[in-house]
C-alpha atoms as a PDB file:
ATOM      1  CA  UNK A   1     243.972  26.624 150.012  1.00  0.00           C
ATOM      2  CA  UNK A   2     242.120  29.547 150.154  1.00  0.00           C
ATOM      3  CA  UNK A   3     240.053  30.506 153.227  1.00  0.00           C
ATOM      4  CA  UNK A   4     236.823  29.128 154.236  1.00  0.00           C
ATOM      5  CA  UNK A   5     234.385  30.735 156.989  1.00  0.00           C
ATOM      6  CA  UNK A   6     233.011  27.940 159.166  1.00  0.00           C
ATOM      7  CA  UNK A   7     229.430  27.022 158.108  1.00  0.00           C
ATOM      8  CA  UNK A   8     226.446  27.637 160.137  1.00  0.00           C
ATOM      9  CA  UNK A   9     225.869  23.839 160.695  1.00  0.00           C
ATOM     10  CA  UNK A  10     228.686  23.274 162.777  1.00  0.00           C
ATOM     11  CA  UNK A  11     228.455  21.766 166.283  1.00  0.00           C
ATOM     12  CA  UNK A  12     230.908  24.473 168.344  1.00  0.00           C
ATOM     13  CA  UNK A  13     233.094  22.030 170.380  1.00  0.00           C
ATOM     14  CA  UNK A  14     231.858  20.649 173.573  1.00  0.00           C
ATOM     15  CA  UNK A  15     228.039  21.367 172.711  1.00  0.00           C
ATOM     16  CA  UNK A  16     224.974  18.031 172.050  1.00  0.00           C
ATOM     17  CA  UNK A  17     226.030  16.130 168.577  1.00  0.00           C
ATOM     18  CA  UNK A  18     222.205  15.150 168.303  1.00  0.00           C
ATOM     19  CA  UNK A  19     221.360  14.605 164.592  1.00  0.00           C
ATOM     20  CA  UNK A  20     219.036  17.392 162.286  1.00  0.00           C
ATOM     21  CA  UNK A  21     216.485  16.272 160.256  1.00  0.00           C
ATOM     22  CA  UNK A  22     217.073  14.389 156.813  1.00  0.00           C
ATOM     23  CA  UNK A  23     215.390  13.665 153.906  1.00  0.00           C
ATOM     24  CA  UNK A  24     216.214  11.627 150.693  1.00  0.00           C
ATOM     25  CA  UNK A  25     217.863  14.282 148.803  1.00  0.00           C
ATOM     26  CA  UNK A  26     220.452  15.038 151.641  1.00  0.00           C
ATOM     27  CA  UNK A  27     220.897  11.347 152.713  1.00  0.00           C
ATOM     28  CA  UNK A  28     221.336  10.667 148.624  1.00  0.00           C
ATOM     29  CA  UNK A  29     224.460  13.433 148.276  1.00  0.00           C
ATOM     30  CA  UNK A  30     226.183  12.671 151.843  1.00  0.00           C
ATOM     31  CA  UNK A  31     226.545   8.562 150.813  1.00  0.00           C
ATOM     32  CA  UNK A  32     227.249   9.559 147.686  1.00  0.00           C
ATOM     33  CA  UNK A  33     230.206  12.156 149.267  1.00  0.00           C
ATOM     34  CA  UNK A  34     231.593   9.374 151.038  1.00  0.00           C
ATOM     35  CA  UNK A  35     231.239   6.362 148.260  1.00  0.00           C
ATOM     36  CA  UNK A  36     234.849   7.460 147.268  1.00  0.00           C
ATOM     37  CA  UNK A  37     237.986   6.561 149.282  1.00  0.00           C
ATOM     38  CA  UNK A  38     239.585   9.642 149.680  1.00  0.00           C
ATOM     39  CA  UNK A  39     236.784  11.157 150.683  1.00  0.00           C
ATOM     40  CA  UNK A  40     235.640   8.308 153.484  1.00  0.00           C
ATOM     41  CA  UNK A  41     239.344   8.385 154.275  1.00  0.00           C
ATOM     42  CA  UNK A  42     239.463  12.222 155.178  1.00  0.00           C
ATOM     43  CA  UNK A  43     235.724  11.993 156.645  1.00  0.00           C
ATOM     44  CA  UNK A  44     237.177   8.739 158.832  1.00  0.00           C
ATOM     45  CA  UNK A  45     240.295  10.581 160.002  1.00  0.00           C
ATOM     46  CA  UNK A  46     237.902  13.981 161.145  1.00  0.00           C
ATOM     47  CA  UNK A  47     235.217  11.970 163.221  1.00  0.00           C
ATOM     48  CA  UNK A  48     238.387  10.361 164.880  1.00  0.00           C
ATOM     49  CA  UNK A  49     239.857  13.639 165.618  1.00  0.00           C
ATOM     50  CA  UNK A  50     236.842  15.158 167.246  1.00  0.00           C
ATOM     51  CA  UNK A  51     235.431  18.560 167.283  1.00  0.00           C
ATOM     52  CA  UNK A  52     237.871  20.892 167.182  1.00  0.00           C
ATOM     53  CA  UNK A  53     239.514  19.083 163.558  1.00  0.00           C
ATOM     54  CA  UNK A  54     242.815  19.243 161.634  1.00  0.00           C
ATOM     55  CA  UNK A  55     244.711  21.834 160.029  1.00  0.00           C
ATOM     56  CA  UNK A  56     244.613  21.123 156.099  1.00  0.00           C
ATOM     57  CA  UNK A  57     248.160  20.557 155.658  1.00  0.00           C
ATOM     58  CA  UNK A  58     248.041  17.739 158.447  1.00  0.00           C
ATOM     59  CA  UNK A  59     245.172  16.269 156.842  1.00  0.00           C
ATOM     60  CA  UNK A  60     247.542  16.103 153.405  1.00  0.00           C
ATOM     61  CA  UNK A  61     250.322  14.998 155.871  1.00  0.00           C
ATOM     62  CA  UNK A  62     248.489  11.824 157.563  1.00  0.00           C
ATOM     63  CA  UNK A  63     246.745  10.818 154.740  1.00  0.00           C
ATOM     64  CA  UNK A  64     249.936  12.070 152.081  1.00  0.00           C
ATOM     65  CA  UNK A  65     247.543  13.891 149.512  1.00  0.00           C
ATOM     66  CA  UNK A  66     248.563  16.673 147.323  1.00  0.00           C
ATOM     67  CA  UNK A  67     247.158  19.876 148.142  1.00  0.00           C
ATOM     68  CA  UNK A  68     244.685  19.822 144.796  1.00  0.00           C
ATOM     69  CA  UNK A  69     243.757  16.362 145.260  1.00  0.00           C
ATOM     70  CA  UNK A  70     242.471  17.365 149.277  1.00  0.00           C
ATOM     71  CA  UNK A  71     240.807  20.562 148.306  1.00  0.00           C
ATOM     72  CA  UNK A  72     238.871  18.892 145.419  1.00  0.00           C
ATOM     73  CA  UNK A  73     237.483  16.502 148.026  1.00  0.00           C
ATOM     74  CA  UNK A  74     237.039  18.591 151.102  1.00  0.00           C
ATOM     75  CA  UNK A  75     235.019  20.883 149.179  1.00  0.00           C
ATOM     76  CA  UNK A  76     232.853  17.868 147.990  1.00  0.00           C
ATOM     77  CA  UNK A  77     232.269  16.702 151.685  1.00  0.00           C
ATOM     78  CA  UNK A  78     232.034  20.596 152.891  1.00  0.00           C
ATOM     79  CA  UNK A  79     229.252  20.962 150.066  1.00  0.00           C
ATOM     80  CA  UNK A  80     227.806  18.179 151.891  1.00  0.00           C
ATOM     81  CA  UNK A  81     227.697  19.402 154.588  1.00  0.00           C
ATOM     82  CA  UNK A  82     229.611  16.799 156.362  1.00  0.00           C
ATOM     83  CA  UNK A  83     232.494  18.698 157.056  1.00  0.00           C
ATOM     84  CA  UNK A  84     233.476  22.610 158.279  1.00  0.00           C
ATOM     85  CA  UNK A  85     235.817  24.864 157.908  1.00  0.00           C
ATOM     86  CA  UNK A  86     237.523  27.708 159.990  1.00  0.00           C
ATOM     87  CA  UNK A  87     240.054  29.827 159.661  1.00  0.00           C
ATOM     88  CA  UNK A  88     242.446  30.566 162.652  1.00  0.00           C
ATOM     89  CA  UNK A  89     245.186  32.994 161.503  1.00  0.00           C
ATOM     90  CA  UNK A  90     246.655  31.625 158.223  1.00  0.00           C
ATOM     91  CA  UNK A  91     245.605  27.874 158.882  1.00  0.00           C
ATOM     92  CA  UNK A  92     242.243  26.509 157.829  1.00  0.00           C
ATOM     93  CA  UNK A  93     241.042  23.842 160.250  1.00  0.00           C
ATOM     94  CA  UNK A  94     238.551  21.038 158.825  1.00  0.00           C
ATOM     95  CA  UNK A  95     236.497  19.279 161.250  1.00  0.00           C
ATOM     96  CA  UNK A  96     233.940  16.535 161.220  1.00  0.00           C
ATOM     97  CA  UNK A  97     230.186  17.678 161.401  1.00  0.00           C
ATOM     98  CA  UNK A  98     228.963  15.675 163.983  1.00  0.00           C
ATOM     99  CA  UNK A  99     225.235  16.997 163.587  1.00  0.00           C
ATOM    100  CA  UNK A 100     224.843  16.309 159.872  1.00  0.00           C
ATOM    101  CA  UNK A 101     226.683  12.537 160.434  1.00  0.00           C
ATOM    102  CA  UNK A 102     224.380  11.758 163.185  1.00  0.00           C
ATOM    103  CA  UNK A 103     221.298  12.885 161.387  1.00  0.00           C
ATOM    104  CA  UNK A 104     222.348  10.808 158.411  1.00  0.00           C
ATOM    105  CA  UNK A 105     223.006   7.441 160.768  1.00  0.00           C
ATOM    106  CA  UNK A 106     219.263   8.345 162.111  1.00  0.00           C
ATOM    107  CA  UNK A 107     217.949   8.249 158.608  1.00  0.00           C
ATOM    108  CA  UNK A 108     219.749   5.440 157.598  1.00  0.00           C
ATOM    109  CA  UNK A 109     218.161   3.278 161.497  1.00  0.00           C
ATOM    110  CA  UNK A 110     215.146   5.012 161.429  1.00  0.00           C
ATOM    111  CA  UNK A 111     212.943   2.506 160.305  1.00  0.00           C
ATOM    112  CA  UNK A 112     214.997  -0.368 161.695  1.00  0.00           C
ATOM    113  CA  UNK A 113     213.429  -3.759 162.223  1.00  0.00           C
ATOM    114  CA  UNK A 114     210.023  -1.911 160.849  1.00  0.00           C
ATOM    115  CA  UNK A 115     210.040   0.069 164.465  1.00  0.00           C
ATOM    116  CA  UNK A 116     211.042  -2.580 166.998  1.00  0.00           C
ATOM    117  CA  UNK A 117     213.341  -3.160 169.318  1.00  0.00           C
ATOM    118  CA  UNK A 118     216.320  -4.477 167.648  1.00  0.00           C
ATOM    119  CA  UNK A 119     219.188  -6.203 169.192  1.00  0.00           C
ATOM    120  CA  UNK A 120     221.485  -4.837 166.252  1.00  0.00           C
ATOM    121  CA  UNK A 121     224.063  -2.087 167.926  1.00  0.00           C
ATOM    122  CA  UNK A 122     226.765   0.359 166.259  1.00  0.00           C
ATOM    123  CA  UNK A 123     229.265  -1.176 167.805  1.00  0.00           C
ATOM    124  CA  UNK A 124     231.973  -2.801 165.858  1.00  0.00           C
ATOM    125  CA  UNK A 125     231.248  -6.692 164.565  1.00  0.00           C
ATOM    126  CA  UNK A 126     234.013  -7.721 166.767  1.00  0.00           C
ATOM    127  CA  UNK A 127     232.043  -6.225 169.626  1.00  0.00           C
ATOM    128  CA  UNK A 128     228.715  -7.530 168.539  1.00  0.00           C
ATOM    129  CA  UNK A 129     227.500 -11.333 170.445  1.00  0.00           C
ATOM    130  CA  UNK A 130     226.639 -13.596 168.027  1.00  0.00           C
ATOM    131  CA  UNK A 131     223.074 -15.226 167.705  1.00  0.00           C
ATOM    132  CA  UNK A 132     223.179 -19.168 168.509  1.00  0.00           C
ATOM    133  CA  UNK A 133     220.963 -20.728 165.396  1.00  0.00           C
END
């Protein structure tokens, strides 16, 4: 892999993970980022990690990619700006970015239930109580 600089977007560990601004365009190229299974697969594994990410060759380890087939598709969700990159000596850590994810889940609510209250919630459906008809 060759090295990556981390990109201005990124949400330095420990700081707010509040969303930034979308509009269709973005919203348009980060589903369409993740509407392939590698991709939501590597995306998946980074949010789960948390903020400080995974060196590429454990990403290709856990998830048992070649190295061509993971830099093909963390460049597609880096141009997304869904993930970053840093370098730290000769390993390039990937990490989930947590501001550009939440802005997209605010798009994709924001008009929820045409601006009421809504008793839908992000947690799991195994979480969620079910209505009685």
């Amino acid at each position: 892999m060759r090295s990556a600089k981390a990109m201005p977007d990124r949400d330095p560990p420990g700081q707010p993970t509040t969303g930034t601004a979308v509009d269709d365009p973005d919203a348009v190229a980060r589903l369409a980022a993740l509407a392939q299974e590698t991709r939501l697969a590597i995306f998946r594994l980074l949010v789960q990690q948390g903020p400080e990410g995974l060196a590429v060759g454990e990403i290709a380890e856990r998830l048992q990619l070649a190295g061509a087939t993971l830099s093909f598709h963390l460049k597609e969700l880096a141009h997304a700006q869904l993930v970053a990159a840093r370098q730290a000596g000769r390993f390039i850590y990937y990490s989930a970015n947590y501001r550009t994810m939440n802005g997209l889940i605010d798009y994709l609510t924001r008009n929820c239930c045409q601006g009421a209250n809504c008793d839908i919630t992000c947690a799991p459906a195994a979480q969620r109580k079910r209505r009685n008809p």
